[in-house]
C-alpha atoms as a PDB file:
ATOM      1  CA  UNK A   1       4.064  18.990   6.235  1.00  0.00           C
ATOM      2  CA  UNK A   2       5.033  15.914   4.070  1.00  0.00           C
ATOM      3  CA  UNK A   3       4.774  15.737   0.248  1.00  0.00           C
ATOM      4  CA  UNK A   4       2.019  13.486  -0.984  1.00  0.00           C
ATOM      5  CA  UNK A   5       2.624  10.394  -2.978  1.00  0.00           C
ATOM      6  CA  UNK A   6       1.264   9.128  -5.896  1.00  0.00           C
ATOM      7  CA  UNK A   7       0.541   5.666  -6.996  1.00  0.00           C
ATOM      8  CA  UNK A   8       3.913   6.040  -8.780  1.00  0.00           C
ATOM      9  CA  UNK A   9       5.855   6.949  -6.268  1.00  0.00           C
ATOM     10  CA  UNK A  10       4.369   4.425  -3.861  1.00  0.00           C
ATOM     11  CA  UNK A  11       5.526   1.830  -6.714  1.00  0.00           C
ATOM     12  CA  UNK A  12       8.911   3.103  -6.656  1.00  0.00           C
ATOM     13  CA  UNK A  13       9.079   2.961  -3.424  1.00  0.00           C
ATOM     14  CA  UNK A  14       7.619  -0.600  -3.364  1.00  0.00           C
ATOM     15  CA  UNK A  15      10.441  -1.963  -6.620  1.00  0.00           C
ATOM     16  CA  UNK A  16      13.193  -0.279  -4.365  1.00  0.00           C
ATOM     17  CA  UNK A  17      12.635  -3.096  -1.714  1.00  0.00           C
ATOM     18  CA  UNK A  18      12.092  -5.680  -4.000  1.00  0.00           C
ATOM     19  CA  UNK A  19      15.794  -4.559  -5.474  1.00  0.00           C
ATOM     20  CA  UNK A  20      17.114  -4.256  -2.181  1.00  0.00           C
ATOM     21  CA  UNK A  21      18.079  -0.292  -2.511  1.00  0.00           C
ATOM     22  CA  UNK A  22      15.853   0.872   0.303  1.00  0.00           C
ATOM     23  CA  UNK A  23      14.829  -0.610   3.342  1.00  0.00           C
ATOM     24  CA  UNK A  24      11.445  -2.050   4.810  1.00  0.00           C
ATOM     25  CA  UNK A  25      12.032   0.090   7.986  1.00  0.00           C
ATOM     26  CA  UNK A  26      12.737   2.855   5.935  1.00  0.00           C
ATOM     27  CA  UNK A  27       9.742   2.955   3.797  1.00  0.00           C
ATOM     28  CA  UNK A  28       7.374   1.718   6.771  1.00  0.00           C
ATOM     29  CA  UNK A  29       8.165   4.279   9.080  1.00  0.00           C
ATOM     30  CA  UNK A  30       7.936   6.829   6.221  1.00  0.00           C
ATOM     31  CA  UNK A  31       4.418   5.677   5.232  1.00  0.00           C
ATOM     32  CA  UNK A  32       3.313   5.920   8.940  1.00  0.00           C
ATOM     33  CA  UNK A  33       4.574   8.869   9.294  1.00  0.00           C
ATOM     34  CA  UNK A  34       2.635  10.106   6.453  1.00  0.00           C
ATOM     35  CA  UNK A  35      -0.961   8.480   7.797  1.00  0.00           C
ATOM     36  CA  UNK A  36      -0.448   9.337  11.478  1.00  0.00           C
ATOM     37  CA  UNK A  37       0.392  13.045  10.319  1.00  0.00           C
ATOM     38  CA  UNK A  38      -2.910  14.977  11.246  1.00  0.00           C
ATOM     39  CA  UNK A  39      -1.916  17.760   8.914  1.00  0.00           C
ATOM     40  CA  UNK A  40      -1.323  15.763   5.450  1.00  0.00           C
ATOM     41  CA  UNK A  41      -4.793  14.862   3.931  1.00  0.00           C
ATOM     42  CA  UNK A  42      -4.185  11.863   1.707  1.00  0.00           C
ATOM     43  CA  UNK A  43      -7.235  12.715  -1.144  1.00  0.00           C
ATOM     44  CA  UNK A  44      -6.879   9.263  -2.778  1.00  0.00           C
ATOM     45  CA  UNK A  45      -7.850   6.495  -1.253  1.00  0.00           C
ATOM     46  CA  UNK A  46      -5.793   4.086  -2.934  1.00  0.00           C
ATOM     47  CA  UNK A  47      -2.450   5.517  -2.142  1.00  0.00           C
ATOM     48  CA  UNK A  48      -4.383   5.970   1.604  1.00  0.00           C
ATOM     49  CA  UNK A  49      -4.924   2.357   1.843  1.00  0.00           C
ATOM     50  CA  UNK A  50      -1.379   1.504   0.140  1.00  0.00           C
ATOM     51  CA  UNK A  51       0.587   3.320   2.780  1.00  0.00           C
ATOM     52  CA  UNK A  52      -1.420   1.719   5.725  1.00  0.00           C
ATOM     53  CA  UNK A  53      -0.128  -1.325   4.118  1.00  0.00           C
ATOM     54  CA  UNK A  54       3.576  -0.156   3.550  1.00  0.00           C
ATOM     55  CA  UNK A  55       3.150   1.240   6.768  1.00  0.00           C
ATOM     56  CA  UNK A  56       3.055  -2.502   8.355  1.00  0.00           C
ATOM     57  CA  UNK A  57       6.082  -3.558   5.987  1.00  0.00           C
ATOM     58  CA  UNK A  58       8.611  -4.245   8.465  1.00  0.00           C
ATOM     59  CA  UNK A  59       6.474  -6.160  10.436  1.00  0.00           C
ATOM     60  CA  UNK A  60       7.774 -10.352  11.227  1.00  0.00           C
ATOM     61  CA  UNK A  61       6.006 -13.122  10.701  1.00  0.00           C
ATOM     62  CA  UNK A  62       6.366 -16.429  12.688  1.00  0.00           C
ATOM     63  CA  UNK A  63       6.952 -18.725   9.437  1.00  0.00           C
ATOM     64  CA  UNK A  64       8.570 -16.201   7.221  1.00  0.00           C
ATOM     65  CA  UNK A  65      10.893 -12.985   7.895  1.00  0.00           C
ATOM     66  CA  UNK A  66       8.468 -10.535   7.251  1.00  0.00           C
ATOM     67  CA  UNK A  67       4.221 -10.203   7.590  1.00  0.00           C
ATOM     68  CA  UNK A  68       4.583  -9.044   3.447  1.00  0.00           C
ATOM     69  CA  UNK A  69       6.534 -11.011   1.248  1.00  0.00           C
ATOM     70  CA  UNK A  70       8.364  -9.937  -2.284  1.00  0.00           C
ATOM     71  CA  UNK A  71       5.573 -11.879  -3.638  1.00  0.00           C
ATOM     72  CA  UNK A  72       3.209  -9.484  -2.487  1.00  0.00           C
ATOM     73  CA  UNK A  73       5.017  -6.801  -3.088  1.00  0.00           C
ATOM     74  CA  UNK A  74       4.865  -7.128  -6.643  1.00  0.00           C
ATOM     75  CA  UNK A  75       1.435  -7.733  -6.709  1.00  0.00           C
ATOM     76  CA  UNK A  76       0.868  -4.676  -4.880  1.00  0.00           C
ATOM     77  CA  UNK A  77       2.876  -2.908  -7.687  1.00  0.00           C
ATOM     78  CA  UNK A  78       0.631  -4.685 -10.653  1.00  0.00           C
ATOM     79  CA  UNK A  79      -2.196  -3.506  -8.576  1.00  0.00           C
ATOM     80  CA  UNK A  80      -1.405  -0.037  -8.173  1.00  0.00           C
ATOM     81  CA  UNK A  81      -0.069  -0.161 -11.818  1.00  0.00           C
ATOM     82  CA  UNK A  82      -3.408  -1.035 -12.871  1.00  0.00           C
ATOM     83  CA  UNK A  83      -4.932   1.729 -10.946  1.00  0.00           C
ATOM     84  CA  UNK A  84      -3.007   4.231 -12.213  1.00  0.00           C
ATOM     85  CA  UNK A  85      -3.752   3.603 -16.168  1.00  0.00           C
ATOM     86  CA  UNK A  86      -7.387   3.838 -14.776  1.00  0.00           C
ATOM     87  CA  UNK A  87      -6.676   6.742 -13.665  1.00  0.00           C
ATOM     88  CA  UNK A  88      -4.843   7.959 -16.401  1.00  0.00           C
ATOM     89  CA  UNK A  89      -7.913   6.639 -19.039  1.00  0.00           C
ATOM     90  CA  UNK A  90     -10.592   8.855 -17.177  1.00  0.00           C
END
């Protein structure tokens, strides 16, 4: 069974790219893994829907090297970021 991420870790995981210290193959076959794993239930839907995407990270594009660009990577971090002091208000 795989640990479950949190918002944080998926942004982590997300400024780790960005800095060029992990991999896009790396962290897209680790998010699959984690969303084609029957026996992990993933209880938040926004980390769910955030590691479909990451899952699909290493995927080319025909005008640019990848599907996801840094650009969107870092909105995908101010988007999580905002989730999570949501989260952390309720």
């Amino acid at each position: 069974m795989n640990a479950i991420p949190n918002r944080q870790d998926l942004i982590l995981k997300l400024e780790g790219i960005i800095n060029n210290t992990i991999s896009r193959c790396t962290i897209a076959e680790w998010a699959f893994n984690l969303v084609d794993d029957d026996t992990t239930y993933i209880e938040d839907t926004v980390v769910l829907d955030y590691l479909i995407l990451l899952g699909a990270l290493d995927l080319p594009s025909t005008d640019q090297d990848y599907l996801y660009t840094n650009d969107d990577l870092k909105e995908w971090i101010n988007q999580l970021s905002k989730n999570q002091r949501n989260i952390n208000l309720n």
